[in-house]
N, C-alpha and C. Protein backbone atom coordinates (compact mmCIF):
# COMPACT_ATOMS: atom_id res chain seq x y z
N UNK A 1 6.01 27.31 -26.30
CA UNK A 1 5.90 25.87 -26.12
C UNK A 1 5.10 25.61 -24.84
N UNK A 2 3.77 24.73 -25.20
CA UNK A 2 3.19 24.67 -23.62
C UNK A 2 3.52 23.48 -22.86
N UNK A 3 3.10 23.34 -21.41
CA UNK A 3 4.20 22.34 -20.86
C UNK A 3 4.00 20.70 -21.24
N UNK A 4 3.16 20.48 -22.60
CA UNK A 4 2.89 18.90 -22.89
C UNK A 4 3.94 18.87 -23.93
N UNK A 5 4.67 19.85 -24.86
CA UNK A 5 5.51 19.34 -25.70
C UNK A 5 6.91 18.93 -25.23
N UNK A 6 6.76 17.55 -25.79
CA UNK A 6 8.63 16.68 -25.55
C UNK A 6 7.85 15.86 -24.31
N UNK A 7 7.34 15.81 -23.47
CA UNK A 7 7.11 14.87 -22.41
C UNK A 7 6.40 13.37 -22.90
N UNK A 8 7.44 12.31 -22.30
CA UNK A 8 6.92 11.30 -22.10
C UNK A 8 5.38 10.97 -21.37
N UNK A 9 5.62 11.28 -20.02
CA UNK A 9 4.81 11.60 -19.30
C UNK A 9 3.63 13.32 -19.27
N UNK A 10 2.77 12.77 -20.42
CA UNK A 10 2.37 14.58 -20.53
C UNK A 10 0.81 14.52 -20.30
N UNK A 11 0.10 13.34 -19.28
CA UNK A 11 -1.03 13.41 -18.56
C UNK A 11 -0.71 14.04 -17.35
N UNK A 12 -1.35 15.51 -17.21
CA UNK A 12 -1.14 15.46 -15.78
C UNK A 12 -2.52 16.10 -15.03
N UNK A 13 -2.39 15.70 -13.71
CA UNK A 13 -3.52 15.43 -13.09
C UNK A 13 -3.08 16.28 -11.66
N UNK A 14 -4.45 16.71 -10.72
CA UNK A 14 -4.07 17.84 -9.43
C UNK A 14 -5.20 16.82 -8.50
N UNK A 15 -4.36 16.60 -7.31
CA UNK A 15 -4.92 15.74 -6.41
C UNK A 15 -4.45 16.75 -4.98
N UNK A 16 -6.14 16.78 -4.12
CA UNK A 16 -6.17 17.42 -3.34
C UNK A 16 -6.40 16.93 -1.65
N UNK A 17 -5.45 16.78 -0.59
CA UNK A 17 -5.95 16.29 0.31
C UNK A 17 -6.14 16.90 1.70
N UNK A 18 -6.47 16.35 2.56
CA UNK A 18 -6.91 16.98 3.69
C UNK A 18 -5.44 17.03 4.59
N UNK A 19 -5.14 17.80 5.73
CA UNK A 19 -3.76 17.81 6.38
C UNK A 19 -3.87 16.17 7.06
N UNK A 20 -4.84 15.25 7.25
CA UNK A 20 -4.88 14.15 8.05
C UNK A 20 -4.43 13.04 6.67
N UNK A 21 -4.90 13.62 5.91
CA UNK A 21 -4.81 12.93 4.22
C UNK A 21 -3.34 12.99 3.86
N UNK A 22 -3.18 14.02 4.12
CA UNK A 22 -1.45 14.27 3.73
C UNK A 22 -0.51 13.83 4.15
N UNK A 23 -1.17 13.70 5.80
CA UNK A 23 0.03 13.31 6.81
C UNK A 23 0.45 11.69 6.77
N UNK A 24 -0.73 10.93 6.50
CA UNK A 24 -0.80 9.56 5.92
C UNK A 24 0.36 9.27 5.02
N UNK A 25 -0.16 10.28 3.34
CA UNK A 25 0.25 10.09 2.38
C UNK A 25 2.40 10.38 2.96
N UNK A 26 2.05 11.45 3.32
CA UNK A 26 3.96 11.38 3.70
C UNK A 26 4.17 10.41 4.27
N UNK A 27 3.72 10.07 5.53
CA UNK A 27 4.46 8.67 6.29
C UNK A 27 4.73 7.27 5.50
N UNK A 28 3.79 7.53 4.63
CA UNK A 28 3.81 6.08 3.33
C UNK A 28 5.04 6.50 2.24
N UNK A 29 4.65 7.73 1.91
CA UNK A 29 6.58 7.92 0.90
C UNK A 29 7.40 7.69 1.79
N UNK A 30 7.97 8.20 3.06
CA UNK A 30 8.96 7.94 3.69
C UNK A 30 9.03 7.02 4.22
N UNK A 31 8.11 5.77 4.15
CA UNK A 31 8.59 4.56 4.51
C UNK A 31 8.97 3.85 3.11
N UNK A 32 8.54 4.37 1.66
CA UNK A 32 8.77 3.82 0.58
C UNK A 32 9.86 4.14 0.27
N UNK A 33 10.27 5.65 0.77
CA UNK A 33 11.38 6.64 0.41
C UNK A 33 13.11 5.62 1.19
N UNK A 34 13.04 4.94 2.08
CA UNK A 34 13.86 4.78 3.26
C UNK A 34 14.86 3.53 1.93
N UNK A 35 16.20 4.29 2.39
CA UNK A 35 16.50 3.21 1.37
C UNK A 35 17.11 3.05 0.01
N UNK A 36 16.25 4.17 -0.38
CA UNK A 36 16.28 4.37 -2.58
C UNK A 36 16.98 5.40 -2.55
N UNK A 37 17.64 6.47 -1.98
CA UNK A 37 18.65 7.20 -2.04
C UNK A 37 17.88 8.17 -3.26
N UNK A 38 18.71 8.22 -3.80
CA UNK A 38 18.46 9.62 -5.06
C UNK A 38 17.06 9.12 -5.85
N UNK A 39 17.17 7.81 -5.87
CA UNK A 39 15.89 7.05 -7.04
C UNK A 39 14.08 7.28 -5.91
N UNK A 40 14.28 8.04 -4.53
CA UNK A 40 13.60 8.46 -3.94
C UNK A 40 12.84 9.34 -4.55
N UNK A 41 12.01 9.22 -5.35
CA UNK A 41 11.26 10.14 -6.02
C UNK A 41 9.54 10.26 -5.84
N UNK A 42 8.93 11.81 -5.30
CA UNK A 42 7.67 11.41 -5.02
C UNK A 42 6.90 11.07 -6.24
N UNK A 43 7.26 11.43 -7.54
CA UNK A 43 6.27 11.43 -8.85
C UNK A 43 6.60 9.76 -8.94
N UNK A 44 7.66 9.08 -8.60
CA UNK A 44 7.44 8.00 -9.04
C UNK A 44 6.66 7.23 -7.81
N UNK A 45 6.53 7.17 -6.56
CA UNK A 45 6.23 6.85 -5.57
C UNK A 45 4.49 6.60 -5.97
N UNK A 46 3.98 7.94 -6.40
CA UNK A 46 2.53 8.16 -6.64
C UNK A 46 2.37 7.75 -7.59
N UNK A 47 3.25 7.47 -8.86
CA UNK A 47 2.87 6.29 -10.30
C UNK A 47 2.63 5.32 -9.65
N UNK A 48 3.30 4.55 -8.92
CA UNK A 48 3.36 3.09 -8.37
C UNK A 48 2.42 3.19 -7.49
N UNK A 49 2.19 3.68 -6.76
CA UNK A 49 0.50 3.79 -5.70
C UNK A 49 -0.46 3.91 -6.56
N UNK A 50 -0.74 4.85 -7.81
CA UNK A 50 -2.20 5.00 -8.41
C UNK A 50 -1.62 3.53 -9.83
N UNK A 51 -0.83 3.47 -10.01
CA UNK A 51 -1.34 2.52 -11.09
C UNK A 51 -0.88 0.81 -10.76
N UNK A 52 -0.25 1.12 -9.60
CA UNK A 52 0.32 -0.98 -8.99
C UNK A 52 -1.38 -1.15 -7.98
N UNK A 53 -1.36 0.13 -7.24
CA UNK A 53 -2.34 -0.16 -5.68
C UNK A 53 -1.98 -0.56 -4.63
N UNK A 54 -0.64 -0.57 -5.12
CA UNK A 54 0.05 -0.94 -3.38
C UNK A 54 1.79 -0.71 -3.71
N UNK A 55 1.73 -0.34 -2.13
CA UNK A 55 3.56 -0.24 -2.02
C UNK A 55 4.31 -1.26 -1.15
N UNK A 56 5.11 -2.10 -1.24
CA UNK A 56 5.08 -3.09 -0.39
C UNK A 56 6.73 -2.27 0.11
N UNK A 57 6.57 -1.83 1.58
CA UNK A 57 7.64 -1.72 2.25
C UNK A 57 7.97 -2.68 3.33
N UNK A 58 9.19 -2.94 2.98
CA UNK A 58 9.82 -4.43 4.15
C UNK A 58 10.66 -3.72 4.67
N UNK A 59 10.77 -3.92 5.87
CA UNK A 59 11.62 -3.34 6.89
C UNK A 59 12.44 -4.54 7.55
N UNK A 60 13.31 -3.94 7.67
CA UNK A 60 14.79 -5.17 8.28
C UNK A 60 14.28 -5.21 9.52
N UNK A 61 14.58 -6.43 10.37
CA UNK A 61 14.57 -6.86 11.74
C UNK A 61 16.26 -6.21 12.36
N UNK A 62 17.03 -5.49 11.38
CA UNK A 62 18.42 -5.54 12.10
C UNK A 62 18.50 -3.83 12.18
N UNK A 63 19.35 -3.62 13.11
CA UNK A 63 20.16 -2.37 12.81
C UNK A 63 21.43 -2.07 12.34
N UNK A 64 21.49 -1.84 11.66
CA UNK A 64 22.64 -1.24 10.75
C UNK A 64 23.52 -0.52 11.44
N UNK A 65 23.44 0.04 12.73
CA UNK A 65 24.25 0.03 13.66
C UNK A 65 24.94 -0.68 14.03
N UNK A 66 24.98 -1.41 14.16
CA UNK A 66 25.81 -2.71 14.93
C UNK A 66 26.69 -3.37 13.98
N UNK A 67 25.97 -3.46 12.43
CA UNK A 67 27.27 -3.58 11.54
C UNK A 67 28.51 -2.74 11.80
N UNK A 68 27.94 -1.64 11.57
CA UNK A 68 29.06 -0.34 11.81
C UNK A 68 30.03 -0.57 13.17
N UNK A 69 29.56 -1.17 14.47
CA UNK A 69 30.02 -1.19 15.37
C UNK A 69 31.40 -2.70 15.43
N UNK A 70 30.24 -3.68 13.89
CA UNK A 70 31.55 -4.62 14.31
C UNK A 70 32.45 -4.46 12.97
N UNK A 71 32.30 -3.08 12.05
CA UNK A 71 32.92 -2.82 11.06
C UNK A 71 34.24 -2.19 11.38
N UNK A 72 33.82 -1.21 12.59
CA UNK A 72 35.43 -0.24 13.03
C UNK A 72 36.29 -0.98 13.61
N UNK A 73 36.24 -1.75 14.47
CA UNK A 73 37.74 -2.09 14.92
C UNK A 73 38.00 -2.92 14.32
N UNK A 74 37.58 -4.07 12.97
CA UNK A 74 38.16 -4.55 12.10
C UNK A 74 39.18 -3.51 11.27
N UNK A 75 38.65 -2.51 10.46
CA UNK A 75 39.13 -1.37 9.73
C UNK A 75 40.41 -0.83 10.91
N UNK A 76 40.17 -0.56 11.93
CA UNK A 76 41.43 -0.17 12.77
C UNK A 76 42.55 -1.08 13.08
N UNK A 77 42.15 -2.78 13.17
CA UNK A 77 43.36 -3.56 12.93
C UNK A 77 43.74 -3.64 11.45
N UNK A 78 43.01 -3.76 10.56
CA UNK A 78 43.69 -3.85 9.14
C UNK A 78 44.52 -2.75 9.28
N UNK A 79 44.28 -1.42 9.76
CA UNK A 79 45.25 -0.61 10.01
C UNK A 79 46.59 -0.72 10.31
N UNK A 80 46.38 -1.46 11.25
CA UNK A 80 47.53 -1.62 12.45
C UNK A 80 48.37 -2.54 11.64
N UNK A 81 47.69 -3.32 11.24
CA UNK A 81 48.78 -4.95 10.36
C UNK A 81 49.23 -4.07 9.27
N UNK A 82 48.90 -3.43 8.36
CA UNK A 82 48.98 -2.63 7.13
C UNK A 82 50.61 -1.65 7.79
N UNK A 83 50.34 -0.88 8.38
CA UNK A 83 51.39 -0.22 9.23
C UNK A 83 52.53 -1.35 9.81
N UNK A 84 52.09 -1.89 10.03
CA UNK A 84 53.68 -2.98 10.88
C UNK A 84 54.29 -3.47 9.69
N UNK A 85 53.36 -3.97 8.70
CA UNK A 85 53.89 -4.71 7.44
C UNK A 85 54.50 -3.61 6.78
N UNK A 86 54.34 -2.62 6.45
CA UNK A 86 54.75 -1.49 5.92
C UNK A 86 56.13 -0.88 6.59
N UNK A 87 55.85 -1.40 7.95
CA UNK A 87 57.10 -0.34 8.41
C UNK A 87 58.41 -1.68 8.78
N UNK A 88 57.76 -2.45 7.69
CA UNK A 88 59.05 -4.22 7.84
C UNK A 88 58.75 -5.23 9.27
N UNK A 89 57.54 -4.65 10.03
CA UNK A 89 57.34 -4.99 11.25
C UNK A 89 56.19 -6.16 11.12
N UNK A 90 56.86 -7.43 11.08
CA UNK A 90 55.01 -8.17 10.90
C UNK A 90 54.52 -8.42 12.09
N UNK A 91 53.09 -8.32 11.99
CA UNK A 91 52.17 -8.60 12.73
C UNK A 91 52.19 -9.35 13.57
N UNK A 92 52.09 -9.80 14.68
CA UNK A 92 51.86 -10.69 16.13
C UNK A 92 50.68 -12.02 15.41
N UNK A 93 51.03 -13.42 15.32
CA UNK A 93 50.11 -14.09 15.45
C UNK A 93 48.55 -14.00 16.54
N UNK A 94 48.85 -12.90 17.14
CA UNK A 94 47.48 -12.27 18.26
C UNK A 94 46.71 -11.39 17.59
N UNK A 95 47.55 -10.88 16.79
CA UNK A 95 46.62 -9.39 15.85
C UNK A 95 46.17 -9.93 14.77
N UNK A 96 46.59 -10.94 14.36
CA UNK A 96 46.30 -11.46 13.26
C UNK A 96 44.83 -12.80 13.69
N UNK A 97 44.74 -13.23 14.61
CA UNK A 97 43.76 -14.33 15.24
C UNK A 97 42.74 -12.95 15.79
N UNK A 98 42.78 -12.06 16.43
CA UNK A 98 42.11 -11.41 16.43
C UNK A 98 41.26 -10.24 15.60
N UNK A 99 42.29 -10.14 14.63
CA UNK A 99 41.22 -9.74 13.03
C UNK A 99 40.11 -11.00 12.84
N UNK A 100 41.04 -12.54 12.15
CA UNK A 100 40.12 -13.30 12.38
C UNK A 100 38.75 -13.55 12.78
N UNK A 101 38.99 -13.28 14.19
CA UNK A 101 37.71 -13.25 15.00
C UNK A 101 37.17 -12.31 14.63
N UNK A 102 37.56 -11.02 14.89
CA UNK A 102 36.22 -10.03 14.25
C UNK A 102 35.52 -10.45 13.33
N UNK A 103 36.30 -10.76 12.08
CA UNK A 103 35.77 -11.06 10.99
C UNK A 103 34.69 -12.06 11.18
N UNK A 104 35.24 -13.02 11.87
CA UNK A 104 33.75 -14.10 11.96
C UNK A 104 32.72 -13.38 12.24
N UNK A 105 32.56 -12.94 13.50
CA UNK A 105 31.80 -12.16 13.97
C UNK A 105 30.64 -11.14 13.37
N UNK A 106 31.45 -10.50 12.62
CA UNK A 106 30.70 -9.58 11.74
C UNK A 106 30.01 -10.36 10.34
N UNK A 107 31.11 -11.85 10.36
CA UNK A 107 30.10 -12.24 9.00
C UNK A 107 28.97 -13.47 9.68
N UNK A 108 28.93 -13.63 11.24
CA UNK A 108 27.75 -14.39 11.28
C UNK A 108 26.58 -13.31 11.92
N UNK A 109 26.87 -11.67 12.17
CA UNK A 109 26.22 -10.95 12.30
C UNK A 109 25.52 -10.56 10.59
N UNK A 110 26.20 -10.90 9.94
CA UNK A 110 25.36 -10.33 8.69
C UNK A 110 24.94 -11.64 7.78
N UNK A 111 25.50 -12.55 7.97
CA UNK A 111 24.62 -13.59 8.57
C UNK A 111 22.91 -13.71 8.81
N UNK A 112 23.00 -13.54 9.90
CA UNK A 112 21.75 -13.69 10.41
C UNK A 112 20.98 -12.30 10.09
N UNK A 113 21.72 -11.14 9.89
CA UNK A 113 21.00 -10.12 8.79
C UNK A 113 19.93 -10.48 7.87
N UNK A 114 21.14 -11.12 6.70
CA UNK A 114 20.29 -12.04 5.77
C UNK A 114 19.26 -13.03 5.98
N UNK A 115 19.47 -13.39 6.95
CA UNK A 115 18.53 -14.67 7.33
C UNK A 115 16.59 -14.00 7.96
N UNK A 116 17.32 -12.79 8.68
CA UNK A 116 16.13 -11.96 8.71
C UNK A 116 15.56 -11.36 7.63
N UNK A 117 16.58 -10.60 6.59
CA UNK A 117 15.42 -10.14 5.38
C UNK A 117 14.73 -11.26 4.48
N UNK A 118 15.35 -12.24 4.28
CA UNK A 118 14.62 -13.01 3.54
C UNK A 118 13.35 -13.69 4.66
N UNK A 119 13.36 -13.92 5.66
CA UNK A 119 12.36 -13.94 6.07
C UNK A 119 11.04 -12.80 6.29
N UNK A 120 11.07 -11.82 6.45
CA UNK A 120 10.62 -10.50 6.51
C UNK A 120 10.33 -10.41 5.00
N UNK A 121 10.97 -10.54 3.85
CA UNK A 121 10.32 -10.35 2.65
C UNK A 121 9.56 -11.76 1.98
N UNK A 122 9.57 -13.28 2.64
CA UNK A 122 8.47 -13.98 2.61
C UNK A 122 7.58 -13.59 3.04
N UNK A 123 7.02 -13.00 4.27
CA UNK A 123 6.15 -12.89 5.06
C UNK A 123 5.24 -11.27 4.70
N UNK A 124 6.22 -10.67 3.40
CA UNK A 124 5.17 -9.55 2.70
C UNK A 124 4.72 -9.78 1.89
């Protein structure tokens, strides 16, 4: 069986570039790559470059750090209330106003997340 039988895809083609050519071509998958997890694929990366002509990568104005930063000590008081309630012990109206607050916090931080990608993906 030679390698065109059963393939959908059974044009195939050998593209040759220079190390300055290459080094381009990677920095453009891995900015296309950032993101798509497993669906990170270079054969599809190079369909969509030779037959769209362009890759449109948008990059967030935020770091995803800082979610994480106002994600843990929420997760560590849900802890704490989860445990008191559990052990017949309820919660302090303080632990409970201070989940609260995190919570705001983190949802006008992601918030304004949103407010940055949709701007950042008008402006591509």
């Amino acid at each position: 069986m030679n390698w065109v039988g059963g393939r959908r895809r059974n044009v195939r083609r050998t593209v040759t570039f220079t190390p300055e050519e290459w080094a381009t071509v990677t920095e453009t998958y891995e900015l296309w790559a950032r993101g798509r997890g497993a669906s990170a694929q270079f054969g599809r990366f190079a369909r969509e470059m030779l037959t769209d002509g362009s890759v449109r990568v948008v990059e967030t104005t935020w770091d995803p750090e800082q979610v994480l930063r106002q994600l843990r000590p929420i997760g560590v008081n849900v802890n704490q209330i989860a445990r008191r309630v559990n052990e017949g012990d309820l919660p302090t109206m303080l632990a409970v106003a201070d989940l609260r607050a995190e919570v705001n916090r983190l949802t006008d931080v992601i918030g304004r997340m949103c407010d940055d990608y949709r701007t950042t993906v008008r402006k591509a």
